[in-house]
N, C-alpha and C. Protein backbone atom coordinates (compact mmCIF):
# COMPACT_ATOMS: atom_id res chain seq x y z
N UNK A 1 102.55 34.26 -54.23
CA UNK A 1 102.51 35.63 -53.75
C UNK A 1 101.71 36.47 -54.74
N UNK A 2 100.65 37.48 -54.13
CA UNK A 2 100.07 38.44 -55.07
C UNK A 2 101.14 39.09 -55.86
N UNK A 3 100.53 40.07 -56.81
CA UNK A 3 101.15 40.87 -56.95
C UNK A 3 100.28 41.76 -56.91
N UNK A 4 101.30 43.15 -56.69
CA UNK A 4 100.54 44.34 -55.89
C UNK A 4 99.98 45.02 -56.98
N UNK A 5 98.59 45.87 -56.62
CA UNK A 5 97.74 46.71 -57.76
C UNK A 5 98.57 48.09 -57.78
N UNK A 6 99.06 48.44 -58.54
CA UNK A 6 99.16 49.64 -58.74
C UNK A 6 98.36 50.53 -59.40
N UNK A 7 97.99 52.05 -58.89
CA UNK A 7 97.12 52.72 -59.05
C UNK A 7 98.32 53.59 -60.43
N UNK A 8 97.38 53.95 -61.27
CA UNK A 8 98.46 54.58 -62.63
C UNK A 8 98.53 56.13 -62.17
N UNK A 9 99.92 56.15 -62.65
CA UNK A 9 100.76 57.09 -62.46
C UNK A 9 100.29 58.09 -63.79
N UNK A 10 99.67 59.00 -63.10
CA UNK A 10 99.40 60.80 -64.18
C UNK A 10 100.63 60.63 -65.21
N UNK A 11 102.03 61.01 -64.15
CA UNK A 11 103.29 60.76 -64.51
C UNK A 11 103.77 59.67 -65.88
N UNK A 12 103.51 59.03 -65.85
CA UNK A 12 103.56 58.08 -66.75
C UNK A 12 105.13 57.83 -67.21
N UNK A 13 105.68 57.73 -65.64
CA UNK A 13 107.24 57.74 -66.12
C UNK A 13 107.76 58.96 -66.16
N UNK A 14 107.19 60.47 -66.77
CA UNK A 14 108.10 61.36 -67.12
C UNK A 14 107.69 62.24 -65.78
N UNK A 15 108.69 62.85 -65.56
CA UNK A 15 109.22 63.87 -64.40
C UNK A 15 109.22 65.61 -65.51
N UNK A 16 108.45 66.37 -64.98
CA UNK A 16 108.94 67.49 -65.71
C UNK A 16 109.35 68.41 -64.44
N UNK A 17 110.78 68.84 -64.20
CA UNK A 17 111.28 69.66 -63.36
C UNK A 17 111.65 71.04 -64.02
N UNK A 18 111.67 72.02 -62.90
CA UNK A 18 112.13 73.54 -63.75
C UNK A 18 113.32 73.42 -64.09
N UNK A 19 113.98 74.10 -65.24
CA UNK A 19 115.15 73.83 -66.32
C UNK A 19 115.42 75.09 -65.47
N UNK A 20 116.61 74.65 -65.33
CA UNK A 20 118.18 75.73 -64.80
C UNK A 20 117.41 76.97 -65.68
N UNK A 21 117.44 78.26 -64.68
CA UNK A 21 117.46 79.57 -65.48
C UNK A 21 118.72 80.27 -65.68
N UNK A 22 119.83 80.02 -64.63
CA UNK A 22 121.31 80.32 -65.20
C UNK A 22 122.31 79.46 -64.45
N UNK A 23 123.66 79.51 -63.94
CA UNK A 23 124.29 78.71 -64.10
C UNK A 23 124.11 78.14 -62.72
N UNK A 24 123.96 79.61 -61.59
CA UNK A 24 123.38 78.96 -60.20
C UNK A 24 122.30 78.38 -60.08
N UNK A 25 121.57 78.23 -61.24
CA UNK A 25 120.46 77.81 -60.95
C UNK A 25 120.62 76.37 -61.65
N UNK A 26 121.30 75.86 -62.32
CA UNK A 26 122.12 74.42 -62.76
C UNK A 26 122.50 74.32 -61.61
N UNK A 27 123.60 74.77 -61.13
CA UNK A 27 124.27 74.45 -60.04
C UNK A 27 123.33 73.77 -58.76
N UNK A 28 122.55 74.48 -58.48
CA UNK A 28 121.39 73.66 -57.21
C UNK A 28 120.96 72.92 -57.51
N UNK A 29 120.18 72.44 -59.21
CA UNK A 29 119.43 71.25 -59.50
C UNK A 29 120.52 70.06 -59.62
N UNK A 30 122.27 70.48 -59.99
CA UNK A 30 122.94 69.49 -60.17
C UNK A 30 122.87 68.58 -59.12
N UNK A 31 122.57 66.97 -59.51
CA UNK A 31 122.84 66.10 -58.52
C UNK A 31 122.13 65.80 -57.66
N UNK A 32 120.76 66.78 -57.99
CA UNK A 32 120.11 66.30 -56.56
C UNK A 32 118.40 65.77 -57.39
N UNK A 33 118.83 65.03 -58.53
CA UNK A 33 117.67 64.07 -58.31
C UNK A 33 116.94 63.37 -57.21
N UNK A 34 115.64 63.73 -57.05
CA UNK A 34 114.88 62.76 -56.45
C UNK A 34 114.02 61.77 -56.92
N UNK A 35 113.63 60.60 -56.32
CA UNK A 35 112.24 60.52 -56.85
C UNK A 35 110.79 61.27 -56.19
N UNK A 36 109.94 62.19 -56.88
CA UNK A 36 108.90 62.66 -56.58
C UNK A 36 108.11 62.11 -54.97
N UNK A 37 107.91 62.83 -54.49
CA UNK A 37 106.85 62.68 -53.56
C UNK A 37 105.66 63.43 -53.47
N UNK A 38 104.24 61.96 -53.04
CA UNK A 38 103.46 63.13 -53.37
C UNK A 38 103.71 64.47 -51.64
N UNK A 39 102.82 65.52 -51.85
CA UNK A 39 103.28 66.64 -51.53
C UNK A 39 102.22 66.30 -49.64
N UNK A 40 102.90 66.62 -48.82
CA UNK A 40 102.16 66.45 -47.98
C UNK A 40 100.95 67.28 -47.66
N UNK A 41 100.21 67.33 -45.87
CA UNK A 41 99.12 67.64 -46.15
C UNK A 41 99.44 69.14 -46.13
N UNK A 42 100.36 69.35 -45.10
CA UNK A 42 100.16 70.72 -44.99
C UNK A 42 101.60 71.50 -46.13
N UNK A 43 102.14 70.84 -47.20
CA UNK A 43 102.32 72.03 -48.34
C UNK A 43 101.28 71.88 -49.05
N UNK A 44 100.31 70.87 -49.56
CA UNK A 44 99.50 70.87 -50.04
C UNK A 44 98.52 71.89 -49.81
N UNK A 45 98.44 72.33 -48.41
CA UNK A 45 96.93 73.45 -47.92
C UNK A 45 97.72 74.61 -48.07
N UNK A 46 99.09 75.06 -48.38
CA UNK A 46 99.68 76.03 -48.25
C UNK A 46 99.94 76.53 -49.83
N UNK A 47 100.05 75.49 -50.66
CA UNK A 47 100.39 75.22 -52.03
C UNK A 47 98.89 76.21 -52.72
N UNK A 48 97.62 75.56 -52.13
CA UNK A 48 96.36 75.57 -52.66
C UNK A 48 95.57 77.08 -52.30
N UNK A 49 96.42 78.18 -50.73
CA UNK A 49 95.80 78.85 -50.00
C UNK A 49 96.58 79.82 -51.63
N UNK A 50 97.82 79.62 -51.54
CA UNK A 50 98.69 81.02 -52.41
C UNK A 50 97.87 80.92 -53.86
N UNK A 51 97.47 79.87 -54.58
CA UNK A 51 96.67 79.78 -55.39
C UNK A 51 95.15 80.01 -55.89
N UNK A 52 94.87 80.42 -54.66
CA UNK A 52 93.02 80.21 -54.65
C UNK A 52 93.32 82.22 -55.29
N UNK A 53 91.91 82.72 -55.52
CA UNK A 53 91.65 83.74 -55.69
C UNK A 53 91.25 83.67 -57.01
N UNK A 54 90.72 85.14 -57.92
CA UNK A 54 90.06 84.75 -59.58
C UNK A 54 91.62 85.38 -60.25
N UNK A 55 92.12 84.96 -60.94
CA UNK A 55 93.36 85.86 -61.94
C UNK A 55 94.03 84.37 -63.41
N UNK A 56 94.17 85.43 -64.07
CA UNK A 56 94.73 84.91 -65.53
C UNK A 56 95.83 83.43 -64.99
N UNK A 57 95.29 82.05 -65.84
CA UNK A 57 95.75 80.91 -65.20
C UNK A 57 95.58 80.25 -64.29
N UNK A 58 94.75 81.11 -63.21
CA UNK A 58 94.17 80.63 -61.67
C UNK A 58 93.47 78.88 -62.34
N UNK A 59 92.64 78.50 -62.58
CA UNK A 59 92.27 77.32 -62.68
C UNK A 59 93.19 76.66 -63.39
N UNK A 60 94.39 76.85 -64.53
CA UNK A 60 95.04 75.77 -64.64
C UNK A 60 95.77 75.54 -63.58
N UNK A 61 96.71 76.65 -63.02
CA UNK A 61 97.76 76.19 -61.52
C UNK A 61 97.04 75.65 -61.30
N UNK A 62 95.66 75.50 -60.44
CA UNK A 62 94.94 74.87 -59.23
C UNK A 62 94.75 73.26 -59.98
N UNK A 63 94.80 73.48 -61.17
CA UNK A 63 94.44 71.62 -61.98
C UNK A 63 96.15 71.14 -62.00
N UNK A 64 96.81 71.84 -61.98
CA UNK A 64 98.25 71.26 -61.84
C UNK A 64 98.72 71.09 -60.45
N UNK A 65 98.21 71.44 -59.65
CA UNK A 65 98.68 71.48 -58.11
C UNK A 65 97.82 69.68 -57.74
N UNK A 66 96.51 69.34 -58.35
CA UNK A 66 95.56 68.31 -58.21
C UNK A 66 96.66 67.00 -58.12
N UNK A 67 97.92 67.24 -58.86
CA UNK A 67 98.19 65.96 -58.90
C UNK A 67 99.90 66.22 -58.85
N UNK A 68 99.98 67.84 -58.56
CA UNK A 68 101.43 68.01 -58.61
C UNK A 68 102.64 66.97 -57.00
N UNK A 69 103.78 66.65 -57.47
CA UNK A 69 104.74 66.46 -56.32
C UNK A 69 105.78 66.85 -55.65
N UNK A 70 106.06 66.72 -54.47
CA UNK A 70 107.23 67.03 -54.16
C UNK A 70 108.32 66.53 -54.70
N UNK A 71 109.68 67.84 -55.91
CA UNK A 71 110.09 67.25 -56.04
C UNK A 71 111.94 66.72 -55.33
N UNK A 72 111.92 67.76 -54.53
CA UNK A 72 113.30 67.90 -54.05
C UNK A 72 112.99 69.57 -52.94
N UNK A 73 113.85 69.63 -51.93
CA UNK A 73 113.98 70.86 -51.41
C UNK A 73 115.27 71.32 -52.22
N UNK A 74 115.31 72.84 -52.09
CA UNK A 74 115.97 73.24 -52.59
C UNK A 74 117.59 73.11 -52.18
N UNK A 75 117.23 73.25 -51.11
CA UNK A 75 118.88 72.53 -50.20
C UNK A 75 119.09 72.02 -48.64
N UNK A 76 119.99 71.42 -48.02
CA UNK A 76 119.69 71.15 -46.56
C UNK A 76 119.20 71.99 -45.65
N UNK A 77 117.70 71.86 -45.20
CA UNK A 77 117.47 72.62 -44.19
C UNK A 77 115.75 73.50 -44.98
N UNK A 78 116.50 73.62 -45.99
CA UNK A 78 115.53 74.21 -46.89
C UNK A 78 114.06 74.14 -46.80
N UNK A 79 112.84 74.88 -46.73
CA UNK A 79 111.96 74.47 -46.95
C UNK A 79 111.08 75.26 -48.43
N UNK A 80 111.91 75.74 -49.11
CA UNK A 80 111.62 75.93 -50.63
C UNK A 80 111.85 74.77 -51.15
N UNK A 81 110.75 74.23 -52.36
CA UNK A 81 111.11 72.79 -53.05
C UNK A 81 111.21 72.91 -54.48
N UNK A 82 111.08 72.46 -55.16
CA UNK A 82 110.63 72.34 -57.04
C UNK A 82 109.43 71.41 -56.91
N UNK A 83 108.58 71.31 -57.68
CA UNK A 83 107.60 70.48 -57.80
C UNK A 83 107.70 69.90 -59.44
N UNK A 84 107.15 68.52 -59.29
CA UNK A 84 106.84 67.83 -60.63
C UNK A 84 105.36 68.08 -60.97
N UNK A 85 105.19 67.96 -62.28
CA UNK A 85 103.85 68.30 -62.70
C UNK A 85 103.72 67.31 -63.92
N UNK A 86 102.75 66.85 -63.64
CA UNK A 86 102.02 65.75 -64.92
C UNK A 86 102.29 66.86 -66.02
N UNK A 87 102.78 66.22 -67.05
CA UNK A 87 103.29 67.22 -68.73
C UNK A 87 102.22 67.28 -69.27
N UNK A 88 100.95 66.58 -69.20
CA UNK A 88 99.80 66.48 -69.94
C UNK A 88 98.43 67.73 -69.88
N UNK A 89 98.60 68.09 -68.51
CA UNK A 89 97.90 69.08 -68.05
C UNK A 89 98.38 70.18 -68.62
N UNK A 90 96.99 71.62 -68.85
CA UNK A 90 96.84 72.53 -69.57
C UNK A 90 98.27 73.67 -68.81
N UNK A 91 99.13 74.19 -69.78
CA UNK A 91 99.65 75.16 -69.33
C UNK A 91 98.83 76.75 -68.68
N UNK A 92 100.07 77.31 -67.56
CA UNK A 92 99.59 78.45 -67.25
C UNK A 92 99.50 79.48 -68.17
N UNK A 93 98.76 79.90 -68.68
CA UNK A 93 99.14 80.69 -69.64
C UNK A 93 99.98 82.62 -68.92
N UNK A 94 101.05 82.20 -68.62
CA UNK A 94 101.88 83.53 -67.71
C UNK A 94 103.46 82.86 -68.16
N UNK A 95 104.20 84.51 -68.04
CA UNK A 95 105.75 84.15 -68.52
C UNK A 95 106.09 83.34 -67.47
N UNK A 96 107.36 82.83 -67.74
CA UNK A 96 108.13 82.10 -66.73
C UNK A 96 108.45 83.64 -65.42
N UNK A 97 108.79 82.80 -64.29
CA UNK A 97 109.14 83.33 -63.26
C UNK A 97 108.19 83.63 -62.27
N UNK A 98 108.34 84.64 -61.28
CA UNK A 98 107.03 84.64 -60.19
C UNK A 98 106.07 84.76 -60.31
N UNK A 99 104.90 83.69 -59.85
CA UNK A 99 103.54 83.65 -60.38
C UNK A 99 103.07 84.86 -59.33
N UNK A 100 103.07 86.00 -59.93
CA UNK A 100 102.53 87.24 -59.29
C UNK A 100 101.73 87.17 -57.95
N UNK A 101 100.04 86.77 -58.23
CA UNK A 101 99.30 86.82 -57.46
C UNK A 101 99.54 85.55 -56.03
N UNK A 102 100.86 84.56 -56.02
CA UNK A 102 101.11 84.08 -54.92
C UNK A 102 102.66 84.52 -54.77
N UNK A 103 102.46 86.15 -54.66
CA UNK A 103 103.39 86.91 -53.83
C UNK A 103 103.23 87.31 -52.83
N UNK A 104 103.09 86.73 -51.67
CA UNK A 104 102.54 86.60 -50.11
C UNK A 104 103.62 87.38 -49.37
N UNK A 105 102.95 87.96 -48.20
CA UNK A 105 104.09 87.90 -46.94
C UNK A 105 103.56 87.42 -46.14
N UNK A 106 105.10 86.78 -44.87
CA UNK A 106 104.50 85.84 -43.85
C UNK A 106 105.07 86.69 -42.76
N UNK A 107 103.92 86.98 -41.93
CA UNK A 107 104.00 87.76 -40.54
C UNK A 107 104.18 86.90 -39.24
N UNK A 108 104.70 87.14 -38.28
CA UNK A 108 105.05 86.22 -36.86
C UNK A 108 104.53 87.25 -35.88
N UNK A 109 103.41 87.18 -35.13
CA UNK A 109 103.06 88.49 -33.85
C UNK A 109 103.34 89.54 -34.37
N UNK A 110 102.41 89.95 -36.01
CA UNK A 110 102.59 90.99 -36.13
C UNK A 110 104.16 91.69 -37.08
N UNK A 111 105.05 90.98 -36.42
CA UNK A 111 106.52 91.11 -37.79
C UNK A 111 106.48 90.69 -38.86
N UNK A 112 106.95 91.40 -39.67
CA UNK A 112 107.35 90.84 -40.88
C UNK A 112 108.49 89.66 -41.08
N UNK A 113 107.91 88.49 -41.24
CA UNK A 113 109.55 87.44 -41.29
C UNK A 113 109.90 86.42 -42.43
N UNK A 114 109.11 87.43 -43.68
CA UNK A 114 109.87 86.86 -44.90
C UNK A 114 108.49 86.13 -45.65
N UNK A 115 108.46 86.01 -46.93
CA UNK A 115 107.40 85.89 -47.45
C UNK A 115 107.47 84.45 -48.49
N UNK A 116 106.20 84.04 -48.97
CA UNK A 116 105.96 82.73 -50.43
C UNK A 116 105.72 83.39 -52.00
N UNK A 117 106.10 82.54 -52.58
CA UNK A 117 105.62 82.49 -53.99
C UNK A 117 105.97 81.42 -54.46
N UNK A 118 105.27 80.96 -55.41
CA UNK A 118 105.18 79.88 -56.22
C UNK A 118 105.96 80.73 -57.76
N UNK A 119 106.81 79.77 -58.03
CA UNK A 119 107.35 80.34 -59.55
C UNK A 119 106.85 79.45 -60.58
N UNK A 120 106.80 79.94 -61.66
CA UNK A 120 106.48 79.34 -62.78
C UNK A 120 107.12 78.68 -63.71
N UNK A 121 107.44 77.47 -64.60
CA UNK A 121 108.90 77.60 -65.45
C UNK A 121 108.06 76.98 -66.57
N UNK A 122 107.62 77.08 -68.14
CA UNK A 122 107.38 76.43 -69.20
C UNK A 122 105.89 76.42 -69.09
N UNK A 123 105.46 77.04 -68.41
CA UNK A 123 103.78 77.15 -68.44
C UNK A 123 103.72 76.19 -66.66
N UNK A 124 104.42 75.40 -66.73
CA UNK A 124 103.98 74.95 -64.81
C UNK A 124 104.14 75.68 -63.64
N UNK A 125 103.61 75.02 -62.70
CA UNK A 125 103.78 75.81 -61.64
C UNK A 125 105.13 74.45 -60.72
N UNK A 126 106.39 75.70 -60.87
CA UNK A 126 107.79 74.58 -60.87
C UNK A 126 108.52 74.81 -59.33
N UNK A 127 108.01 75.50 -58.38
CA UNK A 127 108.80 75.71 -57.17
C UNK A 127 107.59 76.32 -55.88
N UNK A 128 107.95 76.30 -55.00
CA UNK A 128 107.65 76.71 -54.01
C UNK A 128 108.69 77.82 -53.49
N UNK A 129 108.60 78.77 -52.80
CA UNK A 129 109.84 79.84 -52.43
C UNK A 129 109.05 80.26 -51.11
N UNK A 130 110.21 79.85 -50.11
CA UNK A 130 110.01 80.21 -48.64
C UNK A 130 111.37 80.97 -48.54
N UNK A 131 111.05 82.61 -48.64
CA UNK A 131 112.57 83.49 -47.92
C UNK A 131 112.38 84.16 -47.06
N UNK A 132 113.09 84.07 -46.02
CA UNK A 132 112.98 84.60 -44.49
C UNK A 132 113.96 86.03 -44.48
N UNK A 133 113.80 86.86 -44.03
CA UNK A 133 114.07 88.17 -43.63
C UNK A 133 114.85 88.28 -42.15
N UNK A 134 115.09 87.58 -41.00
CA UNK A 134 115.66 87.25 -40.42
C UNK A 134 116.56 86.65 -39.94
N UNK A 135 117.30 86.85 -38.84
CA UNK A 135 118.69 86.29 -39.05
C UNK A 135 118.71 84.52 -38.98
N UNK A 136 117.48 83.66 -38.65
CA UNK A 136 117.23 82.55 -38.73
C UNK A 136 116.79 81.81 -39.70
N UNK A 137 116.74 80.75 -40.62
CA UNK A 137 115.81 80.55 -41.47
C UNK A 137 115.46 79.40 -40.71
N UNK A 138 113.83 79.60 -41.56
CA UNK A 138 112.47 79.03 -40.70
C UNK A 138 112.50 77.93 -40.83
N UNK A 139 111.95 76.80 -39.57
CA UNK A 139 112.14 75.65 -39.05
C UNK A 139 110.76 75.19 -39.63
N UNK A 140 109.91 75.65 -39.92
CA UNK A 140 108.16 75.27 -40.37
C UNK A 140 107.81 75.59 -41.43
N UNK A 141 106.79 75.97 -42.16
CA UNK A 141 105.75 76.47 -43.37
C UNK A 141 105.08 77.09 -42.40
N UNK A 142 104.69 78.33 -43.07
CA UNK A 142 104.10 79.35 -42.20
C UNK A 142 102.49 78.46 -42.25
N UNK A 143 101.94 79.11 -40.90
CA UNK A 143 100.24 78.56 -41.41
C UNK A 143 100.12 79.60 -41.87
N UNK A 144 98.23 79.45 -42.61
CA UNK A 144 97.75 80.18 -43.60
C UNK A 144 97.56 81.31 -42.29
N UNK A 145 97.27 81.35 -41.22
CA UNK A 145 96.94 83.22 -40.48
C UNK A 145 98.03 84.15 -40.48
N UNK A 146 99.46 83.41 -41.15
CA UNK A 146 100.45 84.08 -40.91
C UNK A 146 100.60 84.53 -42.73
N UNK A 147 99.91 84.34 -43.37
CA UNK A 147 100.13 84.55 -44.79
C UNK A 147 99.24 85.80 -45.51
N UNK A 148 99.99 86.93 -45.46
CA UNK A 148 98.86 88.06 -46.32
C UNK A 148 99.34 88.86 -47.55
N UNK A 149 98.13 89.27 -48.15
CA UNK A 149 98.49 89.68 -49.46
C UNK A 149 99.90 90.80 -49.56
N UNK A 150 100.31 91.44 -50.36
CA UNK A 150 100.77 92.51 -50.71
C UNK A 150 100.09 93.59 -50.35
């Protein structure tokens, strides 16, 4: 029997996930190890739309997104995730918390129904954030015509 080629892992074994910012925020990461996936096509085009533009860090996020993964949703149903990021790649240079310029809102026919951002934790870019404003939370990822600035 062959054995199979494996293509090398950025990763190199290590997982860097966002570190608990307080105790609820332990509390959600408790237990819910995954192993990484890479990120599909369409968070990937959604990941890359909140990122594009010129601002302080813009090209490292976009070199950390190149090889970043899915690393877990945030909970059942959820379509906010955490992402893993190769440790080797250049930090963002921005504090921890919301990466400002992918502070989006997402419109439906014109309504407002809750908006994205990407957060930051240790210089990475460590989450995805989908929060809905309605009494439903959303069954999809908005497409990009439903996504506009501030």
């Amino acid at each position: 029997m062959e054995e199979a080629i494996r293509k090398p892992d950025p990763f190199d074994g290590q997982r860097t996930l966002p570190k608990p910012q307080d105790k609820r925020e332990a509390c959600r990461l408790k237990g819910r190890s995954t192993i990484p996936r890479d990120l599909n096509h369409e968070e990937r085009t959604l990941l890359a739309l909140l990122l594009s533009g010129d601002w302080l860090g813009a090209a490292e996020a976009r070199h950390q997104l190149e090889t970043a993964k899915h690393a877990r949703h945030w909970f059942e149903g959820s379509l906010s995730f955490d992402l893993a990021i190769d440790p080797h790649l250049p930090l963002v240079p921005v504090s921890d918390g919301i990466l400002e310029p992918t502070d989006r809102l997402v419109y439906h026919r014109e309504a407002l129904v809750g908006g994205v951002m990407i957060w930051v934790c240790g210089g990475r870019i460590s989450s995805f954030e989908y929060y809905w404003s309605t009494d439903d939370m959303p069954t999809a990822l908005p497409a990009s015509h439903q996504i506009e600035t501030r």
